[in-house]
C-alpha atoms as a PDB file:
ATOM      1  CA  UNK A   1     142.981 128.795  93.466  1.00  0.00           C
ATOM      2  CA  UNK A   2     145.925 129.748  95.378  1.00  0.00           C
ATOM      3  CA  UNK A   3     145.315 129.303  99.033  1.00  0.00           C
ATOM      4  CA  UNK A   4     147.578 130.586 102.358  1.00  0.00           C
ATOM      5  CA  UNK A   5     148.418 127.972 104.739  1.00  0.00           C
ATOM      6  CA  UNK A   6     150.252 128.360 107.762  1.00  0.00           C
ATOM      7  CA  UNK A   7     152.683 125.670 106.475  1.00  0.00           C
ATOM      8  CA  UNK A   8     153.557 127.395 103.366  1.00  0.00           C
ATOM      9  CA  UNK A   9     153.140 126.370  99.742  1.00  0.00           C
ATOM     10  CA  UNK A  10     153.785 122.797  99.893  1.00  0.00           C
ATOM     11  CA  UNK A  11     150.769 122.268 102.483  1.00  0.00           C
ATOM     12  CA  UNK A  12     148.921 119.026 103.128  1.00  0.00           C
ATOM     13  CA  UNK A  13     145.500 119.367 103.061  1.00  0.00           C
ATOM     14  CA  UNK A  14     144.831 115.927 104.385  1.00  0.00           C
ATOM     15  CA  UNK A  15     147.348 117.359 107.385  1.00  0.00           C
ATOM     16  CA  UNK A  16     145.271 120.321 107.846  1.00  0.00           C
ATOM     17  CA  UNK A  17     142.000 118.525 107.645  1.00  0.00           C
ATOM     18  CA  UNK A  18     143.502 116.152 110.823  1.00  0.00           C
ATOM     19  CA  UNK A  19     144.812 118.901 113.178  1.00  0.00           C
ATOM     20  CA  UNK A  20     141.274 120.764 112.744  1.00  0.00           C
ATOM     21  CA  UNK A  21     139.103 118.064 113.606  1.00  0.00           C
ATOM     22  CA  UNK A  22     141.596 117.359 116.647  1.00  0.00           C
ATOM     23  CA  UNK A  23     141.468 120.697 117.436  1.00  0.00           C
ATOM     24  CA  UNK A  24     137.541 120.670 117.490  1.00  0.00           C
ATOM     25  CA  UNK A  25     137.923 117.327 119.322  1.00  0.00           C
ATOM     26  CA  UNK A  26     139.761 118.994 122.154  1.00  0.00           C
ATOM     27  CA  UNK A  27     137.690 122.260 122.259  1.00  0.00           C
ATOM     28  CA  UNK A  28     134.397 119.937 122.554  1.00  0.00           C
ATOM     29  CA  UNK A  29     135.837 117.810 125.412  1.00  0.00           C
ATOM     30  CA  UNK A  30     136.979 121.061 127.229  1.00  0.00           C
ATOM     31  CA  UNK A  31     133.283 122.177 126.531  1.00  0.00           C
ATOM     32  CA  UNK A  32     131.933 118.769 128.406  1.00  0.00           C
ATOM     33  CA  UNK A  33     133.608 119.332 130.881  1.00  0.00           C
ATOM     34  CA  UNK A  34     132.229 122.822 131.672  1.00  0.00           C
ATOM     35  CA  UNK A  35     128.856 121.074 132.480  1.00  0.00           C
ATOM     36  CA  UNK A  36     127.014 121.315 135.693  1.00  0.00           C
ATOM     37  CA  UNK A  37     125.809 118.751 137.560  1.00  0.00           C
ATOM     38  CA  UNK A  38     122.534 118.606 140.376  1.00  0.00           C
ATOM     39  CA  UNK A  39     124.748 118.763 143.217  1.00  0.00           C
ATOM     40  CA  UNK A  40     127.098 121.569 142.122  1.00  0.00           C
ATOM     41  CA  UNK A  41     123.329 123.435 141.343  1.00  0.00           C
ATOM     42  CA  UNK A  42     122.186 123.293 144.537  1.00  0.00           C
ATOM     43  CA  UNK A  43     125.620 124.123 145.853  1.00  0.00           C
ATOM     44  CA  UNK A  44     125.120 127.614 143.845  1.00  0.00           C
ATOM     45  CA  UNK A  45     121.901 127.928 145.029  1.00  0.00           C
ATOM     46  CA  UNK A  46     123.087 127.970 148.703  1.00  0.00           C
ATOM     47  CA  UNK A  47     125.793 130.144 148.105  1.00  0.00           C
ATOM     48  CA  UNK A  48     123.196 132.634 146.269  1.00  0.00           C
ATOM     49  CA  UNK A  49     121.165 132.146 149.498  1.00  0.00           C
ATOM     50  CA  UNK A  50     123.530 132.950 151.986  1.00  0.00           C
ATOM     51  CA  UNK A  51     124.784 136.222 149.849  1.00  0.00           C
ATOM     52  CA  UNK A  52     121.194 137.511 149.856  1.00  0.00           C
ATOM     53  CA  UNK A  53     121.408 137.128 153.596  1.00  0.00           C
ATOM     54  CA  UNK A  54     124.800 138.919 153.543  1.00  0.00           C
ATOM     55  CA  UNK A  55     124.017 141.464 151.314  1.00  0.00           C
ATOM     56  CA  UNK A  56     120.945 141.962 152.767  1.00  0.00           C
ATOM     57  CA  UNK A  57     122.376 142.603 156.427  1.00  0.00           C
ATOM     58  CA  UNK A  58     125.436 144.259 155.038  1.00  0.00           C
ATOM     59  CA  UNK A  59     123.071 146.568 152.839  1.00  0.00           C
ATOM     60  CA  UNK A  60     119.653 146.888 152.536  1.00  0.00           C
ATOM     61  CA  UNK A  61     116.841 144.442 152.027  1.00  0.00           C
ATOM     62  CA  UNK A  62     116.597 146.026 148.873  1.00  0.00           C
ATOM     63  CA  UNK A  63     119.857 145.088 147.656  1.00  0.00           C
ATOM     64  CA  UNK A  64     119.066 141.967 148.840  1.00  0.00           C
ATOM     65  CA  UNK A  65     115.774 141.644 146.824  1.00  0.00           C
ATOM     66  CA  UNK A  66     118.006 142.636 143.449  1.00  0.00           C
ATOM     67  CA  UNK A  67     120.395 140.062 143.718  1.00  0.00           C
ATOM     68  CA  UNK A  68     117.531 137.157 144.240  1.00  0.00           C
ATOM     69  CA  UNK A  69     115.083 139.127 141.669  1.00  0.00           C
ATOM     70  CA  UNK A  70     118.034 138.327 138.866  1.00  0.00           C
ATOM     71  CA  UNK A  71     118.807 134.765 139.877  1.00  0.00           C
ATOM     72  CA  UNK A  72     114.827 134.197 139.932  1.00  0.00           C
ATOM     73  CA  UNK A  73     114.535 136.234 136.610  1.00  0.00           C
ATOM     74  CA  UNK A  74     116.894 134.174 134.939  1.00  0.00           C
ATOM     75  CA  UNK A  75     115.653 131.098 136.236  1.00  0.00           C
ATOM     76  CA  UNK A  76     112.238 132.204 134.914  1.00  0.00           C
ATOM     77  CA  UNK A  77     114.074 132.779 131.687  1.00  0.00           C
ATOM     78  CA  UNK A  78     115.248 129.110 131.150  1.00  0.00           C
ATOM     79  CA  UNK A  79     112.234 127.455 132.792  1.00  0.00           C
ATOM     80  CA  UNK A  80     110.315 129.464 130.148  1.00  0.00           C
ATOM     81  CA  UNK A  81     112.404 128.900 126.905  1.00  0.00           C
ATOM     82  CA  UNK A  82     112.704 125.062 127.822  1.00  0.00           C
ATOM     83  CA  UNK A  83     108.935 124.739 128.968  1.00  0.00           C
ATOM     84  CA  UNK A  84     108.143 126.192 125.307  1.00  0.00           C
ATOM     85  CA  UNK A  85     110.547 123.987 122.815  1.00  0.00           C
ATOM     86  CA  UNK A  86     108.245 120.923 124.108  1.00  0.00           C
ATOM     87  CA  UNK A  87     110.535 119.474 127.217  1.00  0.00           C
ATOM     88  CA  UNK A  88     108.402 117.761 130.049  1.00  0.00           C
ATOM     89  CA  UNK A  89     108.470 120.132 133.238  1.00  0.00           C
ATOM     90  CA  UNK A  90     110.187 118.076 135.605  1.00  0.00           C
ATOM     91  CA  UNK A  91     113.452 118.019 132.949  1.00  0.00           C
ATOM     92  CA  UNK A  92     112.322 121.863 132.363  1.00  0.00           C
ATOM     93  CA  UNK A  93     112.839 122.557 136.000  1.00  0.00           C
ATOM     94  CA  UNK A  94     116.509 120.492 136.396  1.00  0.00           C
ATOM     95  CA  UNK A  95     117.351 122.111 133.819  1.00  0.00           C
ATOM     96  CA  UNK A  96     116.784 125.588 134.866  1.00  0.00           C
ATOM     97  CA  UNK A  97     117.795 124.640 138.098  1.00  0.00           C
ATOM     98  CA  UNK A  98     121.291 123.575 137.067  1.00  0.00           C
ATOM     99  CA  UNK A  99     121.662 126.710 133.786  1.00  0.00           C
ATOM    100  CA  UNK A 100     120.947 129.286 137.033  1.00  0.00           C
ATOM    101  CA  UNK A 101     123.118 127.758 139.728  1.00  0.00           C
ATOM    102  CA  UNK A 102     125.421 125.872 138.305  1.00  0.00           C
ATOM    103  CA  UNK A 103     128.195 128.325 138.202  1.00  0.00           C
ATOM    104  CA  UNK A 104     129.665 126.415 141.859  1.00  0.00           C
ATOM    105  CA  UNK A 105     131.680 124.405 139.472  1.00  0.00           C
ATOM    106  CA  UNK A 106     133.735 127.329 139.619  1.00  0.00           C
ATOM    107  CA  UNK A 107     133.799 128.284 143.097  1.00  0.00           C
END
């Protein structure tokens, strides 16, 4: 089997087999560190408060209503799915709470 590598012919494989799993090593530490936390989800959920205010004296109450219908949709969502794989409700909730608002981390 003749195989490409980005090295050439006279490849390591051993070499290869070390910069992938630091490679996969780096791209799950980057993923940790996306993770929200209770306090950044309740951070998100004020923010999404205070737009529905905004939008809803900038706009219309009904604008208002759509932005807060997805956030609760999608909070329904979670709750839902983690409710039904067997989790207890008070981790279902956290965990809902901090998949629907956690976004601050970026704010």
């Amino acid at each position: 089997m003749n195989q490409r590598w980005p090295e050439g012919r006279c490849a390591d494989p051993d070499a290869a087999r070390a910069r992938y799993e630091a490679d996969l090593s780096t791209a799950r530490r980057s993923a940790r560190e996306l993770r929200a936390d209770l306090p950044t989800a309740h951070l998100g959920l004020a923010v999404t408060v205070i737009a529905c205010l905004l939008v809803g004296a900038a706009w219309s109450p009904a604008a208002a209503w759509a932005v807060a219908g997805a956030f609760a949709a999608l909070f329904t969502l979670v709750l839902t799915t983690r409710l039904v794989t067997g989790k207890g409700i008070r981790s279902a909730v956290r965990t809902a709470h901090t998949a629907t608002f956690g976004w601050a981390n970026w704010i």
